[in-house]
Protein backbone atom coordinates (compact mmCIF):
# COMPACT_ATOMS: atom_id res chain seq x y z
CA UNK A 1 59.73 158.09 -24.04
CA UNK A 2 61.37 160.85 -25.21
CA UNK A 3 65.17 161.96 -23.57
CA UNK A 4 63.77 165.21 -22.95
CA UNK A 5 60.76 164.06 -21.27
CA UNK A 6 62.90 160.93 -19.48
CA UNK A 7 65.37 164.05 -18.58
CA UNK A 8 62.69 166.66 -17.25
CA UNK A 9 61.46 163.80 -14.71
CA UNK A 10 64.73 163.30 -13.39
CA UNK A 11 64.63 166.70 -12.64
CA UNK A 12 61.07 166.86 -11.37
CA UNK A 13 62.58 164.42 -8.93
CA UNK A 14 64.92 166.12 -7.50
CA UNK A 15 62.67 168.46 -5.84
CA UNK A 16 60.36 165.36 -4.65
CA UNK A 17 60.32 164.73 -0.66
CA UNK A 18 61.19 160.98 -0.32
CA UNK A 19 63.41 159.12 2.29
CA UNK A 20 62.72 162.22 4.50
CA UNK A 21 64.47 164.56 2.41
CA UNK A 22 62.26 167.55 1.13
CA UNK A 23 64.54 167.45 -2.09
CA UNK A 24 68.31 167.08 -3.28
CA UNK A 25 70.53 164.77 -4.84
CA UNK A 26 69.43 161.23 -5.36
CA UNK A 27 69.72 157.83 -6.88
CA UNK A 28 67.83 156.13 -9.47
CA UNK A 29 68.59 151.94 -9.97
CA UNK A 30 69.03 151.23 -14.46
CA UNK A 31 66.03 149.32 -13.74
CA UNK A 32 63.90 152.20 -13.35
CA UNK A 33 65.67 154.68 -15.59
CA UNK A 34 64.47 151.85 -18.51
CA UNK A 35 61.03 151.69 -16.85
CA UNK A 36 60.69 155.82 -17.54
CA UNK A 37 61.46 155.27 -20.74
CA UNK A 38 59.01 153.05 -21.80
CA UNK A 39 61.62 150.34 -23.11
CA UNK A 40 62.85 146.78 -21.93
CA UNK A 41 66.42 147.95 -22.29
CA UNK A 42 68.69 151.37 -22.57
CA UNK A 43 72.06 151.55 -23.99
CA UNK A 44 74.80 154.25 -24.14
CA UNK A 45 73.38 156.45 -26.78
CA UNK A 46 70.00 156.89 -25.21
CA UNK A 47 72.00 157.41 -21.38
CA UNK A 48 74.07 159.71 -23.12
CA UNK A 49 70.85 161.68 -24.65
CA UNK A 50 69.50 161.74 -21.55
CA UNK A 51 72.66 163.00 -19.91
CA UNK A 52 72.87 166.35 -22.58
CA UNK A 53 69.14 166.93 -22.08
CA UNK A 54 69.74 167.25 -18.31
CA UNK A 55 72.69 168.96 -18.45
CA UNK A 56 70.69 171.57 -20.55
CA UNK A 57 68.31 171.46 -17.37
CA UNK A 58 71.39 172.29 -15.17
CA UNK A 59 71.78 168.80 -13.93
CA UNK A 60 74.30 166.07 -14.04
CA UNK A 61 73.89 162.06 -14.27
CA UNK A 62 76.91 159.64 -13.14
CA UNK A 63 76.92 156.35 -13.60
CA UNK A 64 77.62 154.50 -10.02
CA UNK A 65 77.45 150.72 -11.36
CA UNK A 66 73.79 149.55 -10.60
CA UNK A 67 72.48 152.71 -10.41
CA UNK A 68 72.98 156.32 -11.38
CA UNK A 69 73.36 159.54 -9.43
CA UNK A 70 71.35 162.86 -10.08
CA UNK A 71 72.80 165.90 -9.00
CA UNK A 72 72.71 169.62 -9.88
CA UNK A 73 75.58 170.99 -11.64
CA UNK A 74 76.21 173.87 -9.54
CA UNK A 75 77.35 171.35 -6.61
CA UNK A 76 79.62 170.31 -8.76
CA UNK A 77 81.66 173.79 -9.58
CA UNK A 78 81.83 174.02 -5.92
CA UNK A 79 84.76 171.22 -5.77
CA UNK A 80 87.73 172.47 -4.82
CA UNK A 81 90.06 172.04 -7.36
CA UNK A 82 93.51 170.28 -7.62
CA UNK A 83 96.39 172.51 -8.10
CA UNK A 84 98.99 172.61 -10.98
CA UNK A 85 101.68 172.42 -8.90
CA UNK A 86 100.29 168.80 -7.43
CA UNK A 87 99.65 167.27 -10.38
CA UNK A 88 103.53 168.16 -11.12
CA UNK A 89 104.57 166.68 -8.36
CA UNK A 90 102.61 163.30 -9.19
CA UNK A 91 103.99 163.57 -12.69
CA UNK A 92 107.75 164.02 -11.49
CA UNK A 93 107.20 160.88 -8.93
CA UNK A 94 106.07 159.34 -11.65
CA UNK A 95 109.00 160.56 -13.94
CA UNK A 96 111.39 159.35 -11.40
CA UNK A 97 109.90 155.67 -11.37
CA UNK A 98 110.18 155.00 -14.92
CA UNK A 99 113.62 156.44 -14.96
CA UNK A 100 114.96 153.74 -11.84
CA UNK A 101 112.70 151.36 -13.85
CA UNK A 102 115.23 151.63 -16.85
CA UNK A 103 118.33 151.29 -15.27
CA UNK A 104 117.27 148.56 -13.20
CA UNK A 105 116.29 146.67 -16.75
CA UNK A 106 119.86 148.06 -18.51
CA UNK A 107 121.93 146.72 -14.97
CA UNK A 108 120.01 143.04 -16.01
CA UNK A 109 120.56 143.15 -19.32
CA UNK A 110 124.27 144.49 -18.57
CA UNK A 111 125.35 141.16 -15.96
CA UNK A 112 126.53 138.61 -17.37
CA UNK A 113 125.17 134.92 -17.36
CA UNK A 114 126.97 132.33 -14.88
CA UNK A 115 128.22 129.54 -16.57
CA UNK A 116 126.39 126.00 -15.24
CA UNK A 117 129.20 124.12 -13.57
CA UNK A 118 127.53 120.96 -15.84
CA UNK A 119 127.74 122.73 -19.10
């Protein structure tokens, strides 16, 4: 099957009532993402023609391991969003480590070697 048709039934089943819920976000197992499309196996290219179908349909897919995730892409721009000036500090913490890092290797490569009392 096609990755537009494989993507337009993801989407179709997003507004299907199952497990109680009369539509939303879901999960679909590899196993039955190959069965839509008609093959005995997928690989990257075809999940990742899928994926650009359905984001043209306004939906996202995520890869979760054994399954995959369907979700609209709207939910997703309503994450809140890390600031700049949290990422700096991470990157300054992280500045800071390689720089005791690098004296700690200069101090060891600075001592000198004891002598074996047998040599």
């Amino acid at each position: 099957m096609l990755p537009t048709k494989v993507a337009k039934i993801l989407k179709d089943l997003y507004s299907k009532k199952f497990w109680s819920k009369p539509k939303g976000k879901y999960q679909i197992t590899k196993e039955h993402l190959i069965q839509l499309t008609g093959q005995k196996t997928i690989d990257d290219s075809q999940i990742n023609n899928i994926k650009h179908k359905l984001e043209q349909l306004g939906f996202v897919i995520i890869d979760i391991g054994a399954s995959f995730a369907i979700i609209e892409m709207k939910i997703l721009s309503g994450f809140r969003k890390v600031p700049k000036r949290i990422i700096e500090e991470y990157i300054e913490k992280s500045e800071e480590k390689r720089k005791k890092s690098r004296k700690k290797i200069k101090k060891k490569g600075n001592k000198k070697t004891k002598k074996s009392r047998y040599s």
